[in-house]
PDB file of N, CA and C in Angstrom:
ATOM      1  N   UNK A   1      11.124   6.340   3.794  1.00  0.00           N
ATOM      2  CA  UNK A   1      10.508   5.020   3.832  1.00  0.00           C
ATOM      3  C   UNK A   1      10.071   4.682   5.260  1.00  0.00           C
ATOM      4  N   UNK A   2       9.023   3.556   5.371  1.00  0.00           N
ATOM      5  CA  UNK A   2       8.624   3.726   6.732  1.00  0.00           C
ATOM      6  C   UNK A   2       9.480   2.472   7.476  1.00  0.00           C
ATOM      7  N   UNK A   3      10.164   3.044   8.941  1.00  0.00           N
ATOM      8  CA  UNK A   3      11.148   2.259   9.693  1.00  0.00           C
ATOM      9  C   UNK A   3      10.564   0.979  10.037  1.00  0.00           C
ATOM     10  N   UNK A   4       9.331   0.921  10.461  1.00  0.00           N
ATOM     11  CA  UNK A   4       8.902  -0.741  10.937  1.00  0.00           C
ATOM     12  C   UNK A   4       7.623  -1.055   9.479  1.00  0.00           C
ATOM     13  N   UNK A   5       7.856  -2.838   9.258  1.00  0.00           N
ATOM     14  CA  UNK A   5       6.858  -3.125   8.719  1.00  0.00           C
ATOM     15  C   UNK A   5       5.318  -3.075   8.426  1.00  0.00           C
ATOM     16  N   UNK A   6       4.939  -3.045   7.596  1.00  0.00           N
ATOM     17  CA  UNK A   6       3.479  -2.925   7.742  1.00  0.00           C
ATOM     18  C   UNK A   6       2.923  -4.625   8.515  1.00  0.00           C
ATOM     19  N   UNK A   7       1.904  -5.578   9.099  1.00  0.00           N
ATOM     20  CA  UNK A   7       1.189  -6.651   9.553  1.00  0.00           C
ATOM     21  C   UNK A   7       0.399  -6.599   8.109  1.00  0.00           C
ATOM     22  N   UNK A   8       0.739  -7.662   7.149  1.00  0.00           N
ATOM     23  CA  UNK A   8      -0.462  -7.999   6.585  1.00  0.00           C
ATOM     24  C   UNK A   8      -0.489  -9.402   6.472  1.00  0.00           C
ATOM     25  N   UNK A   9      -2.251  -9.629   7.008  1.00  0.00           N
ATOM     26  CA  UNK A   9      -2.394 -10.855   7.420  1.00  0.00           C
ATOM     27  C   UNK A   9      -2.442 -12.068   5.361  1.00  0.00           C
ATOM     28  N   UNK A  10      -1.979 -13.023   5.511  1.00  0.00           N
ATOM     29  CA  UNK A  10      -2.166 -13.966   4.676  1.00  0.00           C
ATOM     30  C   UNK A  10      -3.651 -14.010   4.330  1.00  0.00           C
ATOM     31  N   UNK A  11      -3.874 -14.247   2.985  1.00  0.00           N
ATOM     32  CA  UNK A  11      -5.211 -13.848   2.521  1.00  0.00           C
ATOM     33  C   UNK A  11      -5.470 -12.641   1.965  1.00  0.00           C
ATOM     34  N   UNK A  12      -4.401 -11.333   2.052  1.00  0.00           N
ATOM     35  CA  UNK A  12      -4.685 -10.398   1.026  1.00  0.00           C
ATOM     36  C   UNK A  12      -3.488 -10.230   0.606  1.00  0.00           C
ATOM     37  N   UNK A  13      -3.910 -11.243  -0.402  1.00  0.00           N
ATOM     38  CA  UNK A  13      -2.349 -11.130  -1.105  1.00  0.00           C
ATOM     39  C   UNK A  13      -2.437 -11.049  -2.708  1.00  0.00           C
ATOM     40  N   UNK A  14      -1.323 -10.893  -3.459  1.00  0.00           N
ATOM     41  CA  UNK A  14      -1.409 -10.684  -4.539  1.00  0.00           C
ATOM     42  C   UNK A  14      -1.977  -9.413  -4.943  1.00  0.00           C
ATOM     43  N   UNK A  15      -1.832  -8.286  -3.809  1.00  0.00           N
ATOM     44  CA  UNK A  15      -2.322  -6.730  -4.021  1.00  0.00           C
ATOM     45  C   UNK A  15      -1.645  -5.650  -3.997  1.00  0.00           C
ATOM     46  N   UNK A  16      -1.690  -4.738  -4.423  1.00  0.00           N
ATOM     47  CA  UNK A  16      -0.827  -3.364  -4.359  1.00  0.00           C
ATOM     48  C   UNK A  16      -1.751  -2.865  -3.650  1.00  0.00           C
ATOM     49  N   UNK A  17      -0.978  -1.987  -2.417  1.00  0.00           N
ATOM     50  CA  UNK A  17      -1.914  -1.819  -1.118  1.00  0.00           C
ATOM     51  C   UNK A  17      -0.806  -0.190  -1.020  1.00  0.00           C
ATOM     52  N   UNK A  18      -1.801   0.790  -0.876  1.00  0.00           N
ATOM     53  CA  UNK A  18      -1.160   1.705  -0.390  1.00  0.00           C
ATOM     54  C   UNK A  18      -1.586   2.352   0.771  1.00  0.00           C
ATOM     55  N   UNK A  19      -0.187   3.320   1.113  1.00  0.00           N
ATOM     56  CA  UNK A  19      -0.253   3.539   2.461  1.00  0.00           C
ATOM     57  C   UNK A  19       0.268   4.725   2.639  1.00  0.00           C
ATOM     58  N   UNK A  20       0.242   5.707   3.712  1.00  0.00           N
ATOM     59  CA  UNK A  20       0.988   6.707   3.829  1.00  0.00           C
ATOM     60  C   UNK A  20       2.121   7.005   4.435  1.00  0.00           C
ATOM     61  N   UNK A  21       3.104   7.767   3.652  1.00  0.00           N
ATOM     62  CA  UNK A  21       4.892   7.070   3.774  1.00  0.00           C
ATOM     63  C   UNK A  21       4.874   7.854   5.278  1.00  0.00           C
ATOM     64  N   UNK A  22       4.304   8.085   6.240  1.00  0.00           N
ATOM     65  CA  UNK A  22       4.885   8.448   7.505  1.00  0.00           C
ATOM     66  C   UNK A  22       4.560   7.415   8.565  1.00  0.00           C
ATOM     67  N   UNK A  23       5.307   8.310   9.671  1.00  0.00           N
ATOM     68  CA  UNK A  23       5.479   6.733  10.755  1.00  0.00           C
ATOM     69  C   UNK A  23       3.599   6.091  11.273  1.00  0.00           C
ATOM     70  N   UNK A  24       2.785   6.821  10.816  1.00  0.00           N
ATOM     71  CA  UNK A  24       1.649   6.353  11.678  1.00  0.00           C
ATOM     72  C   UNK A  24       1.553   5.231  10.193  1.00  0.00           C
ATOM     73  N   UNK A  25       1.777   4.820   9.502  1.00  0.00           N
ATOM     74  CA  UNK A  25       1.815   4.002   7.927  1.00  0.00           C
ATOM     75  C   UNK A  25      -0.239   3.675   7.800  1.00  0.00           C
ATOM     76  N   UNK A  26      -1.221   4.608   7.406  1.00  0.00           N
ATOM     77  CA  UNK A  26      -2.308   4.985   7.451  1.00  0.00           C
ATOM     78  C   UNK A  26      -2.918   4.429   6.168  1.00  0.00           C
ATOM     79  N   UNK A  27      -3.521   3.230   6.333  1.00  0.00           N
ATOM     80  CA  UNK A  27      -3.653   2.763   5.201  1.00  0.00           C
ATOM     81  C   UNK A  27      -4.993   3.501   4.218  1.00  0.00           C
ATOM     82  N   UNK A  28      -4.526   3.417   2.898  1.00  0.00           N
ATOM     83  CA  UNK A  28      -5.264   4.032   2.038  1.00  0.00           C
ATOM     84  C   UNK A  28      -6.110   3.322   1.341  1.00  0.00           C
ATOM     85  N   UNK A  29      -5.790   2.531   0.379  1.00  0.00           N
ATOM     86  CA  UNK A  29      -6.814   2.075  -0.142  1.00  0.00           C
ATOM     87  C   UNK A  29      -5.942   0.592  -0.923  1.00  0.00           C
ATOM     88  N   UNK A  30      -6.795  -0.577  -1.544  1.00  0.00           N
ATOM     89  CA  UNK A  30      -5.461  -2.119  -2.302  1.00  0.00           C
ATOM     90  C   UNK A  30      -6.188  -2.105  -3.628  1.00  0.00           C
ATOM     91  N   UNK A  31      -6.025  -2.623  -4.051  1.00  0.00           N
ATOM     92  CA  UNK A  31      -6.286  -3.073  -5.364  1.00  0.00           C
ATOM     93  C   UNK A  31      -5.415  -3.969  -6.347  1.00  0.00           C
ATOM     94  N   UNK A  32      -5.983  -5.252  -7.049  1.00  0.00           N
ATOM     95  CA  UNK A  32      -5.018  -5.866  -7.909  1.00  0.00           C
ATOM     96  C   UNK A  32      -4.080  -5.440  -9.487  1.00  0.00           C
ATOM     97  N   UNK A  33      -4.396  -4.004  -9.192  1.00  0.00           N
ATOM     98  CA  UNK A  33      -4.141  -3.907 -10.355  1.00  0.00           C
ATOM     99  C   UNK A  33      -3.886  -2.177 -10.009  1.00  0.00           C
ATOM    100  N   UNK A  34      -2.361  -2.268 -10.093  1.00  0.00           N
ATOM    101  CA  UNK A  34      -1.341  -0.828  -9.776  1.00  0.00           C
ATOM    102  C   UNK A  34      -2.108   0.114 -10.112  1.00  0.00           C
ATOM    103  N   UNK A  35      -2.151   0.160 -11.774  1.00  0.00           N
ATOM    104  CA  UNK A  35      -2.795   1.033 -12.165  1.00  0.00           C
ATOM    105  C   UNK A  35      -4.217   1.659 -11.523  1.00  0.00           C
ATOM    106  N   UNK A  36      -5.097   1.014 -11.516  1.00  0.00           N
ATOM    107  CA  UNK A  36      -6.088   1.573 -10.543  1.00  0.00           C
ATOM    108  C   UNK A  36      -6.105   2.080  -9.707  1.00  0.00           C
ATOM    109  N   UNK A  37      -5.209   1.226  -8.409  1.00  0.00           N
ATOM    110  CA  UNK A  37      -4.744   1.983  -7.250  1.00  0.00           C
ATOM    111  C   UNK A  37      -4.977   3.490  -7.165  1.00  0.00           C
ATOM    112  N   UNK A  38      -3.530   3.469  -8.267  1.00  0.00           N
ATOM    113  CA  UNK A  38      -3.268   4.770  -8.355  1.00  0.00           C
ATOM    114  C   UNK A  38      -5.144   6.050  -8.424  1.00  0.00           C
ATOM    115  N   UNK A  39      -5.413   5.465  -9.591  1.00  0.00           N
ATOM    116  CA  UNK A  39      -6.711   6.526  -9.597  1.00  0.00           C
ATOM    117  C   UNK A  39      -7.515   6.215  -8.578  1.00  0.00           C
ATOM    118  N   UNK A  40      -7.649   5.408  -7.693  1.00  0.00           N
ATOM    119  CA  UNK A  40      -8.665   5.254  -6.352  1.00  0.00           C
ATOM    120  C   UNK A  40      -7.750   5.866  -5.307  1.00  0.00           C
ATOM    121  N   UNK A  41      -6.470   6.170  -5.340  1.00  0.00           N
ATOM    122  CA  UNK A  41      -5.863   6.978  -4.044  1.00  0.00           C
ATOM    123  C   UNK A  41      -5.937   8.785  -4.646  1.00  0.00           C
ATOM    124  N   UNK A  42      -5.870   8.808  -6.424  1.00  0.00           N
ATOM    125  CA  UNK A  42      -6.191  10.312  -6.541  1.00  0.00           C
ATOM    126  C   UNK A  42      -7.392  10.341  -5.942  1.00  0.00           C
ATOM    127  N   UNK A  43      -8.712   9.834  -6.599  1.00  0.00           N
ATOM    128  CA  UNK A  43      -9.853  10.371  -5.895  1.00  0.00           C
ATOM    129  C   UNK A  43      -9.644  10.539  -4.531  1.00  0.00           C
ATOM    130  N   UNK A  44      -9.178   9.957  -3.731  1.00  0.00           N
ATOM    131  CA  UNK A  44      -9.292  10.074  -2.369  1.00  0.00           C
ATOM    132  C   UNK A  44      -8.573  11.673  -2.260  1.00  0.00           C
ATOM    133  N   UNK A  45      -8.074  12.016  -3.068  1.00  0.00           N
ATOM    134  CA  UNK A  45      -7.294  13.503  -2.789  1.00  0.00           C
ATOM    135  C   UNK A  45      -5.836  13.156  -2.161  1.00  0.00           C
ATOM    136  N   UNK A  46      -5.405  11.960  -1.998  1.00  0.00           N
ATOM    137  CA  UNK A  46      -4.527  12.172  -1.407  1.00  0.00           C
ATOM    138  C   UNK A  46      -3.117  12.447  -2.643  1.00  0.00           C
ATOM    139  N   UNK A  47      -2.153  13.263  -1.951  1.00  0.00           N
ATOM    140  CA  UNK A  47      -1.089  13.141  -2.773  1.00  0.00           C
ATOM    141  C   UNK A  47       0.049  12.343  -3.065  1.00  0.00           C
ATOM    142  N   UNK A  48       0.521  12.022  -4.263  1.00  0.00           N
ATOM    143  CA  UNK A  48       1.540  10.674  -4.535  1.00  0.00           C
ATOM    144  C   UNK A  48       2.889  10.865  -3.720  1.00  0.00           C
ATOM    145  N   UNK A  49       3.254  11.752  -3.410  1.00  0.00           N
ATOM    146  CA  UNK A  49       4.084  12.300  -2.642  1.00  0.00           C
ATOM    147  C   UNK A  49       4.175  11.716  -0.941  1.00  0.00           C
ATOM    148  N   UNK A  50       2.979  11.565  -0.609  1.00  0.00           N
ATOM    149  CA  UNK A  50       2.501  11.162   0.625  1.00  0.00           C
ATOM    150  C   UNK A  50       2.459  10.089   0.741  1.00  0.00           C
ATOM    151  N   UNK A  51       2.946   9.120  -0.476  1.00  0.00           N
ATOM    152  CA  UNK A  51       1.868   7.677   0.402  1.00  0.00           C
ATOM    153  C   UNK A  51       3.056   6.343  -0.491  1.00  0.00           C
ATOM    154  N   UNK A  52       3.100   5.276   0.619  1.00  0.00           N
ATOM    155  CA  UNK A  52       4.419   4.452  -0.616  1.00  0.00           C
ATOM    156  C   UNK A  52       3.106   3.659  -1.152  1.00  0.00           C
ATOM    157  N   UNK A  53       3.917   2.460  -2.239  1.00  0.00           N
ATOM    158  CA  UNK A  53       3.084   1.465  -2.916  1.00  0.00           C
ATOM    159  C   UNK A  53       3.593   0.048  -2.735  1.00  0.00           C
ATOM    160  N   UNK A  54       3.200  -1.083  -2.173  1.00  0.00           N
ATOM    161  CA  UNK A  54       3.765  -2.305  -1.641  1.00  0.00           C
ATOM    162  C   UNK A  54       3.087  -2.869  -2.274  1.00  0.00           C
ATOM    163  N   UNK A  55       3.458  -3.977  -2.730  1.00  0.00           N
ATOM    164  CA  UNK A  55       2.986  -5.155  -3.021  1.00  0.00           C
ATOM    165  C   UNK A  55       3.425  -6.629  -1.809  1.00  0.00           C
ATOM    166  N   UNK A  56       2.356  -7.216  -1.751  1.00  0.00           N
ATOM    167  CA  UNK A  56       2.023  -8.007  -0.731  1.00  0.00           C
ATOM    168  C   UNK A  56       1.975  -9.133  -1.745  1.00  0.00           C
ATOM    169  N   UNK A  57       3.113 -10.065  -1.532  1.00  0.00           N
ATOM    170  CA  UNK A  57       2.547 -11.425  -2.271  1.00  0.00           C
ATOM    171  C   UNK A  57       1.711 -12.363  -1.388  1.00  0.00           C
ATOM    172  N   UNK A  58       1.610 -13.152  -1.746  1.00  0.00           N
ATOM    173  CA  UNK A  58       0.655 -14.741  -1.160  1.00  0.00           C
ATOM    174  C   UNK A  58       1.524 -14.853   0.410  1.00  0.00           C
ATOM    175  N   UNK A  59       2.769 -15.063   0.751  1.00  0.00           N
ATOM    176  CA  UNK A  59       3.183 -15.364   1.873  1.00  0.00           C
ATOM    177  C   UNK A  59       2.875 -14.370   2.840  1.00  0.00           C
ATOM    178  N   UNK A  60       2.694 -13.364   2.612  1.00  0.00           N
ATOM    179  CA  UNK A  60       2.102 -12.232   3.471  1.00  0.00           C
ATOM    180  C   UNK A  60       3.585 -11.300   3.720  1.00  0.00           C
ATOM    181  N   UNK A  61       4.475 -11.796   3.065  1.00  0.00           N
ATOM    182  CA  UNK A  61       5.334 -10.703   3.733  1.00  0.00           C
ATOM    183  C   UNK A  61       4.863  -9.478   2.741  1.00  0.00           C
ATOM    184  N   UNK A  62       5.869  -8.332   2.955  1.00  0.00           N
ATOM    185  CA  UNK A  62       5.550  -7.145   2.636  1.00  0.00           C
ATOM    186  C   UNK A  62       6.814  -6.410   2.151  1.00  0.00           C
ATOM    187  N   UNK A  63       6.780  -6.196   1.033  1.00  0.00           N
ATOM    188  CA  UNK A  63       8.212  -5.462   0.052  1.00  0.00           C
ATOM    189  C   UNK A  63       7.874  -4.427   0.072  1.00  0.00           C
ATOM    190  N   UNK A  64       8.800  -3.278   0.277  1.00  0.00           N
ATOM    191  CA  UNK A  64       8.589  -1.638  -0.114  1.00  0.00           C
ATOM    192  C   UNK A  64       9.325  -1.651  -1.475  1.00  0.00           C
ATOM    193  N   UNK A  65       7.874  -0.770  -2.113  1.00  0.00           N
ATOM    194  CA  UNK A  65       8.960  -0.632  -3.739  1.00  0.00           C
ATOM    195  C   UNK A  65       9.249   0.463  -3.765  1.00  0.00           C
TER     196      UNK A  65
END
């Protein structure tokens, strides 16, 4: 899991935002709706293995799931 938080500013919220689980945390691609995510980070080629999935509510903090 990655040791320091991700910064996400208030205003993109309510998104599943992924990222890549190492320390540079390299953002990939958000979307409202998990499911998609997921197939817009396959196309990208990247692997599920590589990358966590957060959800960002409205306050801007940031949960690792």
């Amino acid at each position: 899991m990655l040791s320091t938080p991700i910064d996400i500013k208030p205003g993109k919220s309510n998104k599943w935002v992924a990222i890549t689980a190492d320390k540079n945390s390299k953002f990939i691609a958000e979307h409202k709706d998990p499911n998609t995510l997921v197939k817009m980070v396959e196309k990208k080629g990247v692997d599920h293995t590589q990358f966590a999935t957060m959800f960002v509510p409205a306050k801007g903090t940031t949960y690792i799931l």
